[in-house]
C-alpha atoms as a PDB file:
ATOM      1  CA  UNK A   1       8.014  -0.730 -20.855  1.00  0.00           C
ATOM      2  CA  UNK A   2       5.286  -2.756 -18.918  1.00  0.00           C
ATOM      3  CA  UNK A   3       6.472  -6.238 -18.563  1.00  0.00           C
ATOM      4  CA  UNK A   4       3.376  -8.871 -18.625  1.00  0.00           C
ATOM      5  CA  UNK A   5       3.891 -11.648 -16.384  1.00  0.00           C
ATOM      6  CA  UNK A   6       2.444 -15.167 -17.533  1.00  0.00           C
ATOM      7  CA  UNK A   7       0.588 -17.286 -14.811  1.00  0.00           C
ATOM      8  CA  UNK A   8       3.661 -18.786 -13.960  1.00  0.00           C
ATOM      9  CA  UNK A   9       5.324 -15.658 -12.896  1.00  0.00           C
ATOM     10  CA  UNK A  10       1.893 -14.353 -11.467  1.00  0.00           C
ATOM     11  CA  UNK A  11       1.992 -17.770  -8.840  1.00  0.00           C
ATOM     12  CA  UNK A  12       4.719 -16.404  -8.101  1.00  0.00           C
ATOM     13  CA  UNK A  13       4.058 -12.883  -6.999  1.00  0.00           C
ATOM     14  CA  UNK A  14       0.697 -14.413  -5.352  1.00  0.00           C
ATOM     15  CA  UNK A  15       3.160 -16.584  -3.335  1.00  0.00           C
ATOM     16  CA  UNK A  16       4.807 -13.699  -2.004  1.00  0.00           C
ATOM     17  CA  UNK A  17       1.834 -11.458  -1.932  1.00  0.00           C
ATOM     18  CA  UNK A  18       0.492 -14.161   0.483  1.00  0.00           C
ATOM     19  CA  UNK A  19       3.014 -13.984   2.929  1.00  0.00           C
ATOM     20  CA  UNK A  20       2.890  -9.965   2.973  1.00  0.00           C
ATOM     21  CA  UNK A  21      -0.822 -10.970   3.807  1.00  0.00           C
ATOM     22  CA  UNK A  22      -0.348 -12.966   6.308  1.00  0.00           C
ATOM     23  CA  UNK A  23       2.348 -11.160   8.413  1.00  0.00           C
ATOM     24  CA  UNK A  24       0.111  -7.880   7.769  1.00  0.00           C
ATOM     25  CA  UNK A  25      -2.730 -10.032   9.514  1.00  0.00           C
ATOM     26  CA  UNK A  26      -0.337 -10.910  12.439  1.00  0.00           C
ATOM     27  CA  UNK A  27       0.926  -6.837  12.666  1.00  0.00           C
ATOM     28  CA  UNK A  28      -2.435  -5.789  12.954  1.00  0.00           C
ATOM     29  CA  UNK A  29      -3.097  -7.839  15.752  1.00  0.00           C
ATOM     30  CA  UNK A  30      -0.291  -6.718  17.404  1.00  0.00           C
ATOM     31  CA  UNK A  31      -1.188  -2.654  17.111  1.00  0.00           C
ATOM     32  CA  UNK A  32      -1.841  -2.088  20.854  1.00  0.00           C
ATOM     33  CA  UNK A  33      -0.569   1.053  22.996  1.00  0.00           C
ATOM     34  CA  UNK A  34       2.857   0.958  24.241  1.00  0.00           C
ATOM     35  CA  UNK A  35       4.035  -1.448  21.264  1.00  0.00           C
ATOM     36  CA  UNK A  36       7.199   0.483  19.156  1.00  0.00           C
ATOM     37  CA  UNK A  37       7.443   0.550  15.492  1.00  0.00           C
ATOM     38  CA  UNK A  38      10.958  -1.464  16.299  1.00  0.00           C
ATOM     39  CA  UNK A  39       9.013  -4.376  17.463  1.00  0.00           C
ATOM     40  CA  UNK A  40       7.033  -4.064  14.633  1.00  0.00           C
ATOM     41  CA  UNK A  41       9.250  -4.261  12.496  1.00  0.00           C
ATOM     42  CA  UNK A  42      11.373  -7.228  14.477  1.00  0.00           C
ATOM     43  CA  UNK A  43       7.630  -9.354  14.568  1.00  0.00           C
ATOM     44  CA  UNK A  44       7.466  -8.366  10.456  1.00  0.00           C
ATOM     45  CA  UNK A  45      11.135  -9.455   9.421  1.00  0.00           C
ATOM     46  CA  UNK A  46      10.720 -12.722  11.617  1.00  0.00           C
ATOM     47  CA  UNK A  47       6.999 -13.616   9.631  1.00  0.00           C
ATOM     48  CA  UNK A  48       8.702 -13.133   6.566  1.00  0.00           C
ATOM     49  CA  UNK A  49      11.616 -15.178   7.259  1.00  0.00           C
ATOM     50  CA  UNK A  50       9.986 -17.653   8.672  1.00  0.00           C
ATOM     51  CA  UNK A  51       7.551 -18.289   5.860  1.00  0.00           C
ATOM     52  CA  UNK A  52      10.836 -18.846   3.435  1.00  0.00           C
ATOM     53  CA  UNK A  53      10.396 -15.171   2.091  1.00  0.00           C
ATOM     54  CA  UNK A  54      12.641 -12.167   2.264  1.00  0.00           C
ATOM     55  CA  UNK A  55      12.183  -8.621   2.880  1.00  0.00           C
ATOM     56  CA  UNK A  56      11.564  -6.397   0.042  1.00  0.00           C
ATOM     57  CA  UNK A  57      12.250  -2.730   1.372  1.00  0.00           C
ATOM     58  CA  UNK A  58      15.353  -3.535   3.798  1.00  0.00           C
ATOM     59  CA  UNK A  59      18.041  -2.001   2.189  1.00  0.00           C
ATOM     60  CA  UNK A  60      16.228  -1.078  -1.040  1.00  0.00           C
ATOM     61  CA  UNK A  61      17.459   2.608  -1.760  1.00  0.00           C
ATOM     62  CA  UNK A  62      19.198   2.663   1.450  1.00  0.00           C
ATOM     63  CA  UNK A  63      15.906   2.222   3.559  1.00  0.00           C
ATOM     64  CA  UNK A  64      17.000   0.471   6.829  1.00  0.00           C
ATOM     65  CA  UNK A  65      14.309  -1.402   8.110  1.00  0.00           C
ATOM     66  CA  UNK A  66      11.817  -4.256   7.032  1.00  0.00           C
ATOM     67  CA  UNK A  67       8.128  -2.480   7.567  1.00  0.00           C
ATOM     68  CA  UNK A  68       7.615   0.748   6.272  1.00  0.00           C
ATOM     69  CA  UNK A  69       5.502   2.303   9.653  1.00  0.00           C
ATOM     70  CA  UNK A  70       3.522   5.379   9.391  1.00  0.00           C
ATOM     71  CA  UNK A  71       2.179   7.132  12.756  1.00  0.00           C
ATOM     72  CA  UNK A  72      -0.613   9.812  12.247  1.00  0.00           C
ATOM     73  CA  UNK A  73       0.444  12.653   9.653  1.00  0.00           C
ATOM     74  CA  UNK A  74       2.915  10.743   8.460  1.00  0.00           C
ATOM     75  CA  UNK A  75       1.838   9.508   5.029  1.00  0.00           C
ATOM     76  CA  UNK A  76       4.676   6.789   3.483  1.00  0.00           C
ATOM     77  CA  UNK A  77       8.166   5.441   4.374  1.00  0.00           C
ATOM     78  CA  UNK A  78       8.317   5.813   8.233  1.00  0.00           C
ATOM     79  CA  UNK A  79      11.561   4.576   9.540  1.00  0.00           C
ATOM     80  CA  UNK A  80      10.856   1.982  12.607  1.00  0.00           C
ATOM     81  CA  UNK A  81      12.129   3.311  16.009  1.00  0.00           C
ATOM     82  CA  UNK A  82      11.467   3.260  19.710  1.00  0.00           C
ATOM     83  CA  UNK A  83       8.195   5.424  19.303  1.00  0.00           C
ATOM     84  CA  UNK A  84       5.795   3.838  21.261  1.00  0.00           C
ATOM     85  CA  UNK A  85       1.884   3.433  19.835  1.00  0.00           C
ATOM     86  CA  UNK A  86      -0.724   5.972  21.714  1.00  0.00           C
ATOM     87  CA  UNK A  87      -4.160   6.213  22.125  1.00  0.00           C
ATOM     88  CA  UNK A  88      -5.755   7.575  19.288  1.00  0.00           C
ATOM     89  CA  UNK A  89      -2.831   6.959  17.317  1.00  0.00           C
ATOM     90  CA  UNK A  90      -3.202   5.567  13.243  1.00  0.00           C
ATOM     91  CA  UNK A  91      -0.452   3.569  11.809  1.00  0.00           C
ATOM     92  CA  UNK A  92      -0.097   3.211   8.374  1.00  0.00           C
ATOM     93  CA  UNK A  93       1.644  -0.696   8.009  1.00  0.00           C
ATOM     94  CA  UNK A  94       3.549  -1.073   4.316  1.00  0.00           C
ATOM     95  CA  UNK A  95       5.458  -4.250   3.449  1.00  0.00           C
ATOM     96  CA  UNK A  96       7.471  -6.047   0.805  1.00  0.00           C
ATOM     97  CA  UNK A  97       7.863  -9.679   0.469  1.00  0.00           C
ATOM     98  CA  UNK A  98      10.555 -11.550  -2.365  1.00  0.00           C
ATOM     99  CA  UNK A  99      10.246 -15.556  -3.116  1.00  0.00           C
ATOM    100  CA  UNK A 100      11.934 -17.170  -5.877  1.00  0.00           C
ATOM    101  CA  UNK A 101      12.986 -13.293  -7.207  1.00  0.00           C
ATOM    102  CA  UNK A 102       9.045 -11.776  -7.474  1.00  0.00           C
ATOM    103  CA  UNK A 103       7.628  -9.436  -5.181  1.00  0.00           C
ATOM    104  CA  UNK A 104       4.569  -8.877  -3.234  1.00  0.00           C
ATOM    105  CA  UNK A 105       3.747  -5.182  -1.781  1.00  0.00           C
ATOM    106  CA  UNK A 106       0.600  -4.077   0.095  1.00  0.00           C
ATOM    107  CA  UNK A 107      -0.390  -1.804   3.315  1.00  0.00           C
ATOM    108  CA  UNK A 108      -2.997  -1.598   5.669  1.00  0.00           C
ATOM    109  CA  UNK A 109      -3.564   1.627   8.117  1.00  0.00           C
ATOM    110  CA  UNK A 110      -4.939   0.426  11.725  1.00  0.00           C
ATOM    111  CA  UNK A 111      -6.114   2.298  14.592  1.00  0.00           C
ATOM    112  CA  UNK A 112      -4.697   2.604  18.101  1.00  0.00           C
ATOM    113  CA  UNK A 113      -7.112   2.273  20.833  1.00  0.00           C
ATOM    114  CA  UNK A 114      -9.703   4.510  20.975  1.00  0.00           C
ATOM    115  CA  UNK A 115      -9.772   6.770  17.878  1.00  0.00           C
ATOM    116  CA  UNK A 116     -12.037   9.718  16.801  1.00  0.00           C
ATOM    117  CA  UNK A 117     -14.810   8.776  14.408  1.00  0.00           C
ATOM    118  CA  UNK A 118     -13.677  11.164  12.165  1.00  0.00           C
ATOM    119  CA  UNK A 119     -10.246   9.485  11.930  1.00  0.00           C
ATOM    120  CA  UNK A 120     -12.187   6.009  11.931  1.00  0.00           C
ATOM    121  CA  UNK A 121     -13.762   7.476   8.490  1.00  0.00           C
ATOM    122  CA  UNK A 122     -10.739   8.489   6.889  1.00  0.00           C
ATOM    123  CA  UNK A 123      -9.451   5.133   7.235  1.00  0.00           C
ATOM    124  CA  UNK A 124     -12.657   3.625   5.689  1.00  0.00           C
ATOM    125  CA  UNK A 125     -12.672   6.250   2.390  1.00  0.00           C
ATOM    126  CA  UNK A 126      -9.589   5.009   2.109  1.00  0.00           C
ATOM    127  CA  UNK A 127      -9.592   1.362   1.898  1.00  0.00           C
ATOM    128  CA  UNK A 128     -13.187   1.786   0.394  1.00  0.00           C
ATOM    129  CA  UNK A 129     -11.074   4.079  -2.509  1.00  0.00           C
ATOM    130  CA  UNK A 130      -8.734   0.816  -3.178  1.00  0.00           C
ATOM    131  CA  UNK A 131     -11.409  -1.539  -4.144  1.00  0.00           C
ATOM    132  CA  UNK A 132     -13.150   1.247  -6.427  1.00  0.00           C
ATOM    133  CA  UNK A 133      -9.721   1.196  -8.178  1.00  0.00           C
ATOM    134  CA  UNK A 134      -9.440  -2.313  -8.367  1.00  0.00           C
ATOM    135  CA  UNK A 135     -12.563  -2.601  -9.659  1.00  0.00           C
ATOM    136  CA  UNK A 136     -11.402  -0.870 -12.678  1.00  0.00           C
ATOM    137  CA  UNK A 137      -8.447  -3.339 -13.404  1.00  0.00           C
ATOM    138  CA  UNK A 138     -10.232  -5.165 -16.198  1.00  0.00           C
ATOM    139  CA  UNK A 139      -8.727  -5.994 -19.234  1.00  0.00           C
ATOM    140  CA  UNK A 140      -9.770  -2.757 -21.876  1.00  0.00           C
ATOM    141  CA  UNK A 141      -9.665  -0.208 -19.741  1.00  0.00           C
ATOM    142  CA  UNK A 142      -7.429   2.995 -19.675  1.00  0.00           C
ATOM    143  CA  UNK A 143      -5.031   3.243 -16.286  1.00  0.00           C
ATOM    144  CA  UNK A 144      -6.516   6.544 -15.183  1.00  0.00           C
ATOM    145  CA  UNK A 145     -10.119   4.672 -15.226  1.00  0.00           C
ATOM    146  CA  UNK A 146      -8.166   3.398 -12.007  1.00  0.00           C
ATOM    147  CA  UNK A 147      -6.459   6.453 -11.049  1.00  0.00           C
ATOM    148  CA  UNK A 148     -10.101   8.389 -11.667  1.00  0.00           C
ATOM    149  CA  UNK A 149     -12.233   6.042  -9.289  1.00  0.00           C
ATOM    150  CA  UNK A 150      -9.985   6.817  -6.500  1.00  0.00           C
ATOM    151  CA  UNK A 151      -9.745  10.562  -6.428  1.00  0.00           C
ATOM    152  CA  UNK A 152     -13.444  10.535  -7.148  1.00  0.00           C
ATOM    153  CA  UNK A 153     -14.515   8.472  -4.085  1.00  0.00           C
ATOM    154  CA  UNK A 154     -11.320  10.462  -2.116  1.00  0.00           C
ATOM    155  CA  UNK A 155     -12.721  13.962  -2.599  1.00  0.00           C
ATOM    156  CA  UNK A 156     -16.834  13.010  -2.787  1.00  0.00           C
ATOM    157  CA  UNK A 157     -15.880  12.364   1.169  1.00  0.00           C
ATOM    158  CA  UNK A 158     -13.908  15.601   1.349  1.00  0.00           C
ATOM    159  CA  UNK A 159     -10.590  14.406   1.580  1.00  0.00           C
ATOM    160  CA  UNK A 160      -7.409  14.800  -0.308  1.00  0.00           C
ATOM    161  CA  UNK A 161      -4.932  12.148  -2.675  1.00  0.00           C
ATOM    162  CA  UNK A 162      -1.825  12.301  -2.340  1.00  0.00           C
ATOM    163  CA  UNK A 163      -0.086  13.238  -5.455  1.00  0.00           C
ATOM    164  CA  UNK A 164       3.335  13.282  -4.853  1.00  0.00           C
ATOM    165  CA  UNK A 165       3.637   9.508  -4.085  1.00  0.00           C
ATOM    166  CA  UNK A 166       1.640   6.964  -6.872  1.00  0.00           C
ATOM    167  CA  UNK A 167       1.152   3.230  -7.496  1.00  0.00           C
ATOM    168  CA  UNK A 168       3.229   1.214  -9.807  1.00  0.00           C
ATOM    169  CA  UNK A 169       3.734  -2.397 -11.925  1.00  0.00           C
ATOM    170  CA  UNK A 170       5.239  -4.439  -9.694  1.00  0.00           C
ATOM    171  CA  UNK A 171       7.104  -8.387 -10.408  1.00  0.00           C
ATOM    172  CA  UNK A 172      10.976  -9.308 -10.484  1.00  0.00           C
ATOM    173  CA  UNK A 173      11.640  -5.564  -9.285  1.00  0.00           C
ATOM    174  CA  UNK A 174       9.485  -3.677  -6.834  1.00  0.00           C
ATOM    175  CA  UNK A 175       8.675  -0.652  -8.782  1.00  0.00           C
ATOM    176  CA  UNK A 176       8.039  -1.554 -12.468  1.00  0.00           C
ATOM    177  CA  UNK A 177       6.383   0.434 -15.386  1.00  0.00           C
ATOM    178  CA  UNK A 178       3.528   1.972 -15.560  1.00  0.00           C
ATOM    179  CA  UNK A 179       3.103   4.655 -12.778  1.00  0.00           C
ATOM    180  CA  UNK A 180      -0.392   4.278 -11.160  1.00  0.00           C
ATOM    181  CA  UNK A 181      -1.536   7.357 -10.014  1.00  0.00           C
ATOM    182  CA  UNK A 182      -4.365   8.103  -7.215  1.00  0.00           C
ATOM    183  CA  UNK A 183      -5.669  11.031  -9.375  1.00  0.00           C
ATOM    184  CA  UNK A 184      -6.150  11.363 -13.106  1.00  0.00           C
ATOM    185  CA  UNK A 185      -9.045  12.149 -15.818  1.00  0.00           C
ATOM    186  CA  UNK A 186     -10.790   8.903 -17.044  1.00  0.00           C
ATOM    187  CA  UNK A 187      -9.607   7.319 -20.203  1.00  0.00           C
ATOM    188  CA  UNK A 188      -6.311   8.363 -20.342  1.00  0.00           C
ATOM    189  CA  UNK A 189      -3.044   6.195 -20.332  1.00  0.00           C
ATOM    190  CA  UNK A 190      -2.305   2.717 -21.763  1.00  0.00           C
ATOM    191  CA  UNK A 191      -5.051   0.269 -22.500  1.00  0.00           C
ATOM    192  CA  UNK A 192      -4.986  -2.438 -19.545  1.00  0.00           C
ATOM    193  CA  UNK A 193      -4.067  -6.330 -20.550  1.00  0.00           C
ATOM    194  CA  UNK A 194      -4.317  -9.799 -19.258  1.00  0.00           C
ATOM    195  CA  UNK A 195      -0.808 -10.092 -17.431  1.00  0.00           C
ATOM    196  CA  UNK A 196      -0.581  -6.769 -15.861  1.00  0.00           C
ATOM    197  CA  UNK A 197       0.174  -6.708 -12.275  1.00  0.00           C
ATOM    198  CA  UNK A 198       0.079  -3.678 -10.357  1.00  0.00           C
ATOM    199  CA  UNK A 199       0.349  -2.309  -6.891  1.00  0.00           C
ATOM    200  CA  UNK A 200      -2.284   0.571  -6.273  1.00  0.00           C
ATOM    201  CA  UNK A 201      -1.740   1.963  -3.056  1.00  0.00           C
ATOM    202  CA  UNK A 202      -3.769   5.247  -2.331  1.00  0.00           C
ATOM    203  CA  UNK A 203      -2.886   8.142   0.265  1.00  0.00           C
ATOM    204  CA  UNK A 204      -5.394  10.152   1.764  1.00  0.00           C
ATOM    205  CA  UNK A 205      -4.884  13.159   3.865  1.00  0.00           C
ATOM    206  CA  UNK A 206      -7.478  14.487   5.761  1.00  0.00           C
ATOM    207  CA  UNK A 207      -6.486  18.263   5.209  1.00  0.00           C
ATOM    208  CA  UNK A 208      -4.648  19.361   1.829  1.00  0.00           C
ATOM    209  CA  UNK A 209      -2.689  16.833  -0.378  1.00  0.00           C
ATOM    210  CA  UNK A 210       1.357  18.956   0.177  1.00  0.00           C
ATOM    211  CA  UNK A 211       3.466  16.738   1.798  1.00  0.00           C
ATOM    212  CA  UNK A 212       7.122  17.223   3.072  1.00  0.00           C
ATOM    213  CA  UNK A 213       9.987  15.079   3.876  1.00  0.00           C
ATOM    214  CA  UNK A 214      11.762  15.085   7.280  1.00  0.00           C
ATOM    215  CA  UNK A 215      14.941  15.129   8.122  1.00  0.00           C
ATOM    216  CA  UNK A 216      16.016  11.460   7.738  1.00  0.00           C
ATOM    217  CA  UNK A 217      15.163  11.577   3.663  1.00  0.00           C
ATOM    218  CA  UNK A 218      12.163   8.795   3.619  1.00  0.00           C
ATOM    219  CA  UNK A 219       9.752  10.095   5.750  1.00  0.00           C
ATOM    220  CA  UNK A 220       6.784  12.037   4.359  1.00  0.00           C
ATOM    221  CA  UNK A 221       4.209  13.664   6.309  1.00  0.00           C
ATOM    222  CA  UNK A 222       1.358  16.285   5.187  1.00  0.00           C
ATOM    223  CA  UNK A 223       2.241  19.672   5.537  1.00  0.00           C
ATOM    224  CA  UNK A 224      -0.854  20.916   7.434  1.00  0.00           C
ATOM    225  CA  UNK A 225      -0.130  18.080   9.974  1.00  0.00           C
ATOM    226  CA  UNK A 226      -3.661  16.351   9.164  1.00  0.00           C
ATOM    227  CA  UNK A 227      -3.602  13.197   9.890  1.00  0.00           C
ATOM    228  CA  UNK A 228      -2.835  10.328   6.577  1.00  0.00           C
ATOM    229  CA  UNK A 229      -4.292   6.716   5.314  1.00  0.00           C
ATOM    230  CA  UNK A 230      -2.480   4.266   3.011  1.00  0.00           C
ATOM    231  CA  UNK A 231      -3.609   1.073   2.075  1.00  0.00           C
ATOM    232  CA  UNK A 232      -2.682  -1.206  -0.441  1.00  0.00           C
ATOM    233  CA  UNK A 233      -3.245  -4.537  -2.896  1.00  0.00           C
ATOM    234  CA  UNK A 234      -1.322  -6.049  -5.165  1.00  0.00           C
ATOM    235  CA  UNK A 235      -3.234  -7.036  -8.328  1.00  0.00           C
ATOM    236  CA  UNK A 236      -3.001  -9.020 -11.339  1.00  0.00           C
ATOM    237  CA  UNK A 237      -5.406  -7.691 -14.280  1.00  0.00           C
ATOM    238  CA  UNK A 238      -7.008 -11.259 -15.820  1.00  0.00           C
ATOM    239  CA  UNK A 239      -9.200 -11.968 -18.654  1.00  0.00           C
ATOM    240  CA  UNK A 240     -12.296 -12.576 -15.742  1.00  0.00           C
ATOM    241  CA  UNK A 241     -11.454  -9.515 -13.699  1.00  0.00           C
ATOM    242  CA  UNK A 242      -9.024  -8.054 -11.415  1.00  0.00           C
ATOM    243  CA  UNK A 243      -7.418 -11.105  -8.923  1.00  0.00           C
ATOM    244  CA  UNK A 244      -5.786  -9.348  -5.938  1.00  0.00           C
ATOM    245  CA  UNK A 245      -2.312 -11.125  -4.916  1.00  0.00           C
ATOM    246  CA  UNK A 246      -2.085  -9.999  -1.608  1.00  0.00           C
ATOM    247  CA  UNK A 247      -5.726 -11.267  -0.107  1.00  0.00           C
ATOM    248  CA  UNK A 248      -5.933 -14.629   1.420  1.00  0.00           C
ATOM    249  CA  UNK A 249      -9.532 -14.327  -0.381  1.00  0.00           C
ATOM    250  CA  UNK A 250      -7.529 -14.339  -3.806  1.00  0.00           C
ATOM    251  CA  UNK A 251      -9.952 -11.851  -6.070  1.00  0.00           C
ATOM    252  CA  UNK A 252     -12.592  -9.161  -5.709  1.00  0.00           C
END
């Protein structure tokens, strides 16, 4: 069942979606060679904390960390360790945020140092594929209108979604009905409505779309070791348009 939120409850997931912003603007900054996912993931508990939220993902399923960090192939769910950033390195940054029992979700994927253009490009499809999904959030549209945009712009730029790992509604729990996929005919799906909030969130590989978990059970990585983007918004569907949740700019 998709739950609509009023604009009571959607304050509320923009309050957390603002401090996943904000501590996503400080990680960023903080992406330089020789830094560890650990202290990434210290810096990201301590933002939250301090800005009276809590973290979403630590201990949710079992996952033992705070940030959700990403390194290169690796597509979702890295576990934070003492793996050090590298030149040429691409971190995909995914975190959770909980005030007053809503959440806020988004990720960004930032580059280490000096990257290869080609790598600097998959990033950019990427992010670029987010806003031609939100774009579609408006009120009368199908979900796959959303799903559609992405894969389109994805594989125009010769690139692969992810299919293994979708979006979702998002509000007192952090995965809610529907499933938002990264791939999907247009038209298809239930029609979208003032109140909906949902957390698109496409992954891109550069090779093929298989992925694999490792050992520890969360990570995923592609299977022909190309390297992965993720990125991320938050988004509550309006009667004037899509307003993203986790933007200090507040809408599209």
């Amino acid at each position: 069942m998709i739950i609509l939120k009023s604009p009571e409850e959607t304050g509320k997931i923009k309050r957390a979606g603002r401090i996943v912003a904000e501590v996503l603007k400080e990680l960023k900054e903080q992406v330089k060679l020789g830094v560890t996912t650990l202290d990434l993931d210290q810096m990201a508990e301590e933002g939250i904390r301090k800005r009276g939220g809590q973290p979403a993902f630590k201990g949710y399923r079992g996952f033992p960390a705070t940030l959700c960090a990403s390194i290169n192939e690796e597509v979702v769910h890295g576990i934070p360790s003492k793996r050090a950033l590298r030149e040429g390195d691409i971190i995909g940054l995914d975190l959770g945020a909980i005030v007053d029992g809503y959440y806020g979700d988004a990720a960004i994927t930032v580059p280490v140092g000096a990257v290869r253009p080609e790598v600097l490009r998959l990033i950019r499809i990427t992010e670029e594929s987010l806003y031609r999904g939100i774009d579609q959030m408006r009120v009368g549209n199908r979900l796959s209108d959303i799903s559609h945009a992405v894969q389109s712009h994805v594989e125009a730029a010769g690139y692969s979604v992810v299919k293994d790992f979708v979006g979702h509604g998002i509000g007192q729990s952090l995965h809610e009905e529907p499933q938002l996929p990264n791939f999907g005919k247009p038209g298809q799906g239930p029609r979208l409505k003032d109140g909906m909030v949902l957390a698109l969130e496409p992954m891109v590989n550069m090779g093929k779309d298989g992925v694999r978990l490792l050992s520890d059970r969360w990570t995923a990585v592609t299977e022909d070791g190309s390297f992965s983007a993720h990125f991320e918004h938050t988004v509550a569907i309006t009667e004037t348009g899509p307003v993203i949740l986790t933007a200090d700019h507040g809408s599209v």
